[in-house]
N, C-alpha and C. Protein backbone atom coordinates (compact mmCIF):
# COMPACT_ATOMS: atom_id res chain seq x y z
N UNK A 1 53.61 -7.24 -49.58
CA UNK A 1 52.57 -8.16 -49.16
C UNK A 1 52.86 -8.63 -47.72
N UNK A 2 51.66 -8.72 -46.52
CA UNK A 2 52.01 -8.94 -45.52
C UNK A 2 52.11 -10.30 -45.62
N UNK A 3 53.02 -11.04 -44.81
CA UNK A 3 53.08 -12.77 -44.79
C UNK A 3 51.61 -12.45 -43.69
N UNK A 4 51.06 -13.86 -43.94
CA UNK A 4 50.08 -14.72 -43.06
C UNK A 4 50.52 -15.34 -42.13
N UNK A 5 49.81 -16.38 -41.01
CA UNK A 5 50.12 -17.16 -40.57
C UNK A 5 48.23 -17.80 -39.89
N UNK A 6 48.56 -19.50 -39.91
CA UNK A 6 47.42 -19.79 -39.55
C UNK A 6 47.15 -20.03 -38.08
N UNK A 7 45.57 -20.45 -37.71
CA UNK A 7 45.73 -20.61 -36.33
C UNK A 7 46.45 -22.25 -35.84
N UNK A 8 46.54 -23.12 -36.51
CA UNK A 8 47.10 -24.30 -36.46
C UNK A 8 48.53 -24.22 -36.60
N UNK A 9 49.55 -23.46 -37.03
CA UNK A 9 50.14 -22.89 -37.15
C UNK A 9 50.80 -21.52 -35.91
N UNK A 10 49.95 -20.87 -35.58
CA UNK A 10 50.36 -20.56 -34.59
C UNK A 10 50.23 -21.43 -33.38
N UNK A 11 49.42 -22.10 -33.31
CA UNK A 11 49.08 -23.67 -32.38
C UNK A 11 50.37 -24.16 -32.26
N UNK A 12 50.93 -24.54 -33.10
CA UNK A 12 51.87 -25.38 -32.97
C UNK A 12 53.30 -24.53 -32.81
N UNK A 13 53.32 -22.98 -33.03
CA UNK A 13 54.45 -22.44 -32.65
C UNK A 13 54.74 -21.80 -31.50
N UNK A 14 52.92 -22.11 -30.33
CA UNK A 14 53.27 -22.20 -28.68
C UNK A 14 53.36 -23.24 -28.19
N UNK A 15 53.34 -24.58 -28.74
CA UNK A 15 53.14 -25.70 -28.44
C UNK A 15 54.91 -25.82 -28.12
N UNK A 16 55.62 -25.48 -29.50
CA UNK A 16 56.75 -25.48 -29.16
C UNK A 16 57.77 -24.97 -28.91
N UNK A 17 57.06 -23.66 -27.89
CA UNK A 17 57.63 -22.59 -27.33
C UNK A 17 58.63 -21.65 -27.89
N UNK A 18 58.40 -21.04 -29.23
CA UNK A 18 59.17 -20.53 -30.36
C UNK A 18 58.74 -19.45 -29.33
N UNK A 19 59.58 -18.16 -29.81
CA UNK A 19 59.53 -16.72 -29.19
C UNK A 19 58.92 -15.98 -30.08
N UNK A 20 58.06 -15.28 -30.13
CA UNK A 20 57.07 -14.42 -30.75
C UNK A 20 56.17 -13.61 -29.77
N UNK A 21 56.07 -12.30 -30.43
CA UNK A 21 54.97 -11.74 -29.51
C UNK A 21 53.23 -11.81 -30.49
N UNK A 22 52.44 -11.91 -29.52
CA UNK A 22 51.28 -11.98 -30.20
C UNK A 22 50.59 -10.67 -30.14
N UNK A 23 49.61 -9.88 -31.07
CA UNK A 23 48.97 -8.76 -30.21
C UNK A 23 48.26 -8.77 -30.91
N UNK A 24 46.47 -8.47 -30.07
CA UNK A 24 45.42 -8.49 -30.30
C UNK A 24 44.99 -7.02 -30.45
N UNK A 25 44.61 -6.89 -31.25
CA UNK A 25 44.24 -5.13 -32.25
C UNK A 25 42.96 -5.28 -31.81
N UNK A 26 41.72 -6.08 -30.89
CA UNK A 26 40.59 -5.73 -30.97
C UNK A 26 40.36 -4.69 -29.54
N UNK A 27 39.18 -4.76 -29.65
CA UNK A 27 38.90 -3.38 -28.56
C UNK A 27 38.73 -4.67 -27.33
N UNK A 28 38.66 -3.53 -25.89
CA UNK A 28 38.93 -3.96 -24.76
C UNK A 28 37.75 -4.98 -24.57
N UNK A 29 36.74 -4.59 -24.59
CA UNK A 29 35.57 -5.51 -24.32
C UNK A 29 35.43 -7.03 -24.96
N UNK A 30 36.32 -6.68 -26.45
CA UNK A 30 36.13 -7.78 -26.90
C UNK A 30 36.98 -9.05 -26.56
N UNK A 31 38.42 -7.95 -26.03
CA UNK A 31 39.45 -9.23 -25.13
C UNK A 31 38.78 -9.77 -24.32
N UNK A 32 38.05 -8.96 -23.42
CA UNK A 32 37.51 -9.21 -22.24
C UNK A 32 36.87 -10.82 -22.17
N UNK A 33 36.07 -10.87 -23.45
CA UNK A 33 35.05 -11.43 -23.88
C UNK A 33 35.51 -12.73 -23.99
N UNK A 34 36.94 -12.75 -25.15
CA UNK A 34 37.50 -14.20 -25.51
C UNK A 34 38.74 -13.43 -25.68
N UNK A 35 39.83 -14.27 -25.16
CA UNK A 35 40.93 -14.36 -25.94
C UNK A 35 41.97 -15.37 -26.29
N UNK A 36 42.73 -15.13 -27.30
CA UNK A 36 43.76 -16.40 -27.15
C UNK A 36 44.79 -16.51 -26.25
N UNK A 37 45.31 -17.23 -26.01
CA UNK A 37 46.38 -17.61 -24.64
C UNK A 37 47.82 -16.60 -24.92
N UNK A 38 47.92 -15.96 -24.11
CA UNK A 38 49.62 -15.43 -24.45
C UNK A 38 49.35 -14.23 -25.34
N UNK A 39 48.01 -13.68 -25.74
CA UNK A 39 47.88 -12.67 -26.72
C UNK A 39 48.03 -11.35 -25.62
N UNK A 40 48.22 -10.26 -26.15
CA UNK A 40 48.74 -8.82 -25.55
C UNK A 40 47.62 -8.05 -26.54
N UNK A 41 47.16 -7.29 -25.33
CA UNK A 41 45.56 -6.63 -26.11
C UNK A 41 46.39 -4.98 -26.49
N UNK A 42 46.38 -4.82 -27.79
CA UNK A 42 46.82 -3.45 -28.37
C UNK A 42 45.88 -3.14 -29.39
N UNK A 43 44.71 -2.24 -28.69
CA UNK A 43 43.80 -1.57 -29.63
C UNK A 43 44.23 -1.25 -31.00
N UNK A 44 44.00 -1.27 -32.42
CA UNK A 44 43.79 -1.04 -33.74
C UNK A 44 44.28 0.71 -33.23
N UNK A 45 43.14 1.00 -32.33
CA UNK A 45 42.99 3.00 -32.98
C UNK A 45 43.72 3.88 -31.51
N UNK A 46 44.67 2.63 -30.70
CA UNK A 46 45.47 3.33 -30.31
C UNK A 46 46.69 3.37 -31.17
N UNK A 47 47.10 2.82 -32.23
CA UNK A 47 48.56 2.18 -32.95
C UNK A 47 49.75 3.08 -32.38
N UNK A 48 49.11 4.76 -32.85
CA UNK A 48 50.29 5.40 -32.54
C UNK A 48 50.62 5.85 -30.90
N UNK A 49 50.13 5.30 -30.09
CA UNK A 49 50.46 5.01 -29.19
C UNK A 49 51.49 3.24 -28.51
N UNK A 50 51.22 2.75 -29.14
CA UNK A 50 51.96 1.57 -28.69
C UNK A 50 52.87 1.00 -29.95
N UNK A 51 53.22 1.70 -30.86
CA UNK A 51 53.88 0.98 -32.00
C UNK A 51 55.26 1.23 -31.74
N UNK A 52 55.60 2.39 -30.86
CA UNK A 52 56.96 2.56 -30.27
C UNK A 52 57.38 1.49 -29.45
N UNK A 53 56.64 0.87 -28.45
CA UNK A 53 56.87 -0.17 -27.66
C UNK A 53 57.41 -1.46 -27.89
N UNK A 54 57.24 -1.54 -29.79
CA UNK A 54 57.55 -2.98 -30.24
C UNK A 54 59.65 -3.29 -30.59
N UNK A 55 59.28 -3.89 -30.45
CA UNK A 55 60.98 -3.67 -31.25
C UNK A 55 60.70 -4.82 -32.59
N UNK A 56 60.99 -3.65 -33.55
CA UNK A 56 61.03 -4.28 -35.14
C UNK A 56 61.96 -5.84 -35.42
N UNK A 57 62.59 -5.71 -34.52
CA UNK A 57 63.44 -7.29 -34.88
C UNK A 57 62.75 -8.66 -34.61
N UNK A 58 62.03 -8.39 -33.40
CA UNK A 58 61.08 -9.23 -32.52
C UNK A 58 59.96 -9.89 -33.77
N UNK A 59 59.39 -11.09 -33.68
CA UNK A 59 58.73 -11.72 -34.79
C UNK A 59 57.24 -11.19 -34.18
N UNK A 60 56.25 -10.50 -34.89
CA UNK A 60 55.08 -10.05 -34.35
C UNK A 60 53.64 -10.53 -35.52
N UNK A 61 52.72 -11.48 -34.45
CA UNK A 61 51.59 -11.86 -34.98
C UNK A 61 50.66 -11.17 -34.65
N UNK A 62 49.93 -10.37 -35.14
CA UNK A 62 48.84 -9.79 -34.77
C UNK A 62 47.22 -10.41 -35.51
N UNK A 63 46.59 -10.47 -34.38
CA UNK A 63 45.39 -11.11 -34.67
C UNK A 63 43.98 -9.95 -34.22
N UNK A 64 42.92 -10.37 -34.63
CA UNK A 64 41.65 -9.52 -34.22
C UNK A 64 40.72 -10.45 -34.33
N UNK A 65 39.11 -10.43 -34.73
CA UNK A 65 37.98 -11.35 -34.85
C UNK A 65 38.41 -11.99 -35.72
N UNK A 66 38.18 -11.62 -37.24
CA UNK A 66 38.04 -12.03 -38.24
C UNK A 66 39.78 -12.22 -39.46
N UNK A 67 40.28 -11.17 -39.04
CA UNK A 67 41.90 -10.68 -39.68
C UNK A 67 41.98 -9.43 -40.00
N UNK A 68 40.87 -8.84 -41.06
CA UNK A 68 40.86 -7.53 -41.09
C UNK A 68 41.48 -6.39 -40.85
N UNK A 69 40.93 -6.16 -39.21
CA UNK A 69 41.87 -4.99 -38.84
C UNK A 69 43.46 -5.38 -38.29
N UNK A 70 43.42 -6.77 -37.94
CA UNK A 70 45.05 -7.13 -37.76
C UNK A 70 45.73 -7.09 -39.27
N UNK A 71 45.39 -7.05 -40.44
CA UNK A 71 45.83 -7.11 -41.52
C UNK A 71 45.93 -5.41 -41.71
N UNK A 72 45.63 -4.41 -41.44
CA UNK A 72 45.60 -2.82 -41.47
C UNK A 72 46.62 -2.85 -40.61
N UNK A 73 46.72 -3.35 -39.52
CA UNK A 73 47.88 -3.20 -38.36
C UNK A 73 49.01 -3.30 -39.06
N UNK A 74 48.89 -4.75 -39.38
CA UNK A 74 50.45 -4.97 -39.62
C UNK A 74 50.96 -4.26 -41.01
N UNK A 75 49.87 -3.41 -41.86
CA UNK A 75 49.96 -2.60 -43.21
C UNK A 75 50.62 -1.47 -42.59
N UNK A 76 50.55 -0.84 -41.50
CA UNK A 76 50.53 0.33 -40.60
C UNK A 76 51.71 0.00 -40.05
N UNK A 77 52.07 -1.23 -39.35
CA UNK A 77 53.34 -1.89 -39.21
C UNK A 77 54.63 -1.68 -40.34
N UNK A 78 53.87 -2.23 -41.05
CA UNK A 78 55.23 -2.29 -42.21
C UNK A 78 55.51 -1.06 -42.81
N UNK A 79 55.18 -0.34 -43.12
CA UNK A 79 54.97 1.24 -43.61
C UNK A 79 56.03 1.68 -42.43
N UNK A 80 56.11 1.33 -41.01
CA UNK A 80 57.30 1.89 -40.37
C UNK A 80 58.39 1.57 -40.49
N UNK A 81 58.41 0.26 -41.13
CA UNK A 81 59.97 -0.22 -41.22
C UNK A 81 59.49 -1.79 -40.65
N UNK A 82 58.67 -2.62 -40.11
CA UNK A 82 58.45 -3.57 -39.52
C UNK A 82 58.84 -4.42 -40.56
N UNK A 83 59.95 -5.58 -40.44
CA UNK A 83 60.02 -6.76 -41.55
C UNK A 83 59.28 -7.74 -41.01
N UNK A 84 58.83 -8.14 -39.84
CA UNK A 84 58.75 -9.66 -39.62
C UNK A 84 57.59 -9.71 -38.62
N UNK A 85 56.45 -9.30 -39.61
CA UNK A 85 55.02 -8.95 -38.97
C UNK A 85 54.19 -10.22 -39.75
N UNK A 86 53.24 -10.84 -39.34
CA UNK A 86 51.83 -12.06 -39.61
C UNK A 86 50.95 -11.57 -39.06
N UNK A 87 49.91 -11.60 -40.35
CA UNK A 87 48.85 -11.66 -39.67
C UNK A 87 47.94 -12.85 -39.88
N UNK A 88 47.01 -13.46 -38.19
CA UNK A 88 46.65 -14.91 -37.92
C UNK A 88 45.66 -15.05 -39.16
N UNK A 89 45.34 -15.20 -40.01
CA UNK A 89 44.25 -15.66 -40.73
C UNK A 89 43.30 -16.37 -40.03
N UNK A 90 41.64 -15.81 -39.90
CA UNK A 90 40.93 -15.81 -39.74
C UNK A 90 41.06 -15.09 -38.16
N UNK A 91 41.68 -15.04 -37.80
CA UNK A 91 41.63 -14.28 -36.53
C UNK A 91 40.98 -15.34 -35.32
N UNK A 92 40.34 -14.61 -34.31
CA UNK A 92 39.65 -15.23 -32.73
C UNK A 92 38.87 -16.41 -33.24
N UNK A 93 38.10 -16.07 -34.25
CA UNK A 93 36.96 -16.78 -35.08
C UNK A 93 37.85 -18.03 -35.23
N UNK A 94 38.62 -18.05 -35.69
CA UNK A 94 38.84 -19.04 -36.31
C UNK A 94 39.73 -20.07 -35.72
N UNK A 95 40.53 -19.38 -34.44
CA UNK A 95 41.24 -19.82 -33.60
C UNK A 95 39.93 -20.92 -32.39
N UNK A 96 38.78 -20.23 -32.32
CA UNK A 96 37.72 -20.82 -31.76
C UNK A 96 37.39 -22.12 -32.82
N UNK A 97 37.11 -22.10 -34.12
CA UNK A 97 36.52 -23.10 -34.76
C UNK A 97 37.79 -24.25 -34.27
N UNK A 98 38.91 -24.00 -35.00
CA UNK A 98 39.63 -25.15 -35.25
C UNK A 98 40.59 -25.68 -34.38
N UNK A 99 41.02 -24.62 -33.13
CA UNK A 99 42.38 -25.09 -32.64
C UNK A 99 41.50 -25.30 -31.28
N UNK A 100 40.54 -24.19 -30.57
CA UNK A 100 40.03 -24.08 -28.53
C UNK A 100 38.42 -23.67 -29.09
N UNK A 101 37.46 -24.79 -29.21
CA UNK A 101 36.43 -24.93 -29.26
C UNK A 101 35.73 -24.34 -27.79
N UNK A 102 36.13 -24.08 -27.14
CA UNK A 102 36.08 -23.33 -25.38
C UNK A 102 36.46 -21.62 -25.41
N UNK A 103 36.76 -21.57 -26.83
CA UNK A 103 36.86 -20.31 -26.69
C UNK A 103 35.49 -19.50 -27.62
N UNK A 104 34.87 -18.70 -27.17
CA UNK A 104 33.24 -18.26 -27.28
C UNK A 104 33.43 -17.62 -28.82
N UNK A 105 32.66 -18.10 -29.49
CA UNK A 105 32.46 -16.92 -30.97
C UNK A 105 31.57 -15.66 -30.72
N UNK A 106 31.48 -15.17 -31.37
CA UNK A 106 30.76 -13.67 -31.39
C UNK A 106 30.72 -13.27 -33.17
């Protein structure tokens, strides 16, 4: 089972500058569009291109719109060996409702 993590929750674990990498699985346009602060844009349907780049020890949140395809990521993640993968529940969406009302829904 992948662990979760929320956006209030991740709120509060840049607030207090914990080390984590964040990465956004949506497509380019949609970073373009909105994103969250400190997120690293890594396309969903490039994976096997950038999944070498991570180092498995490193704590990794991956987020998208909704969770969805960050929840396939980090399924795709863990299947390599990844222990210490989250995915943001509710994703951009939801990071817009509750934590940066300035950040645009779609």
């Amino acid at each position: 089972m992948i662990a979760v993590i929320t956006v209030e929750e991740l709120k509060a674990k840049q607030d207090a500058g914990e080390s984590f990498r964040l990465i956004d699985v949506r497509e380019q346009h949609e970073y373009q569009y909105c994103r969250i602060p400190g997120a690293e844009l890594k396309p969903l349907g490039q994976i096997a291109q950038w999944i070498h780049d991570l180092d498995p020890a490193e704590e990794l949140i991956l987020q998208c719109h909704h969770g969805m395809r960050s929840q396939r990521a980090c399924m795709m993640l863990a299947s390599q060996g990844f222990t210490n993968v989250k995915n943001l529940t509710g994703g951009i969406d939801a990071w817009s409702l509750s934590v940066d009302a300035s950040v645009p829904r779609y």
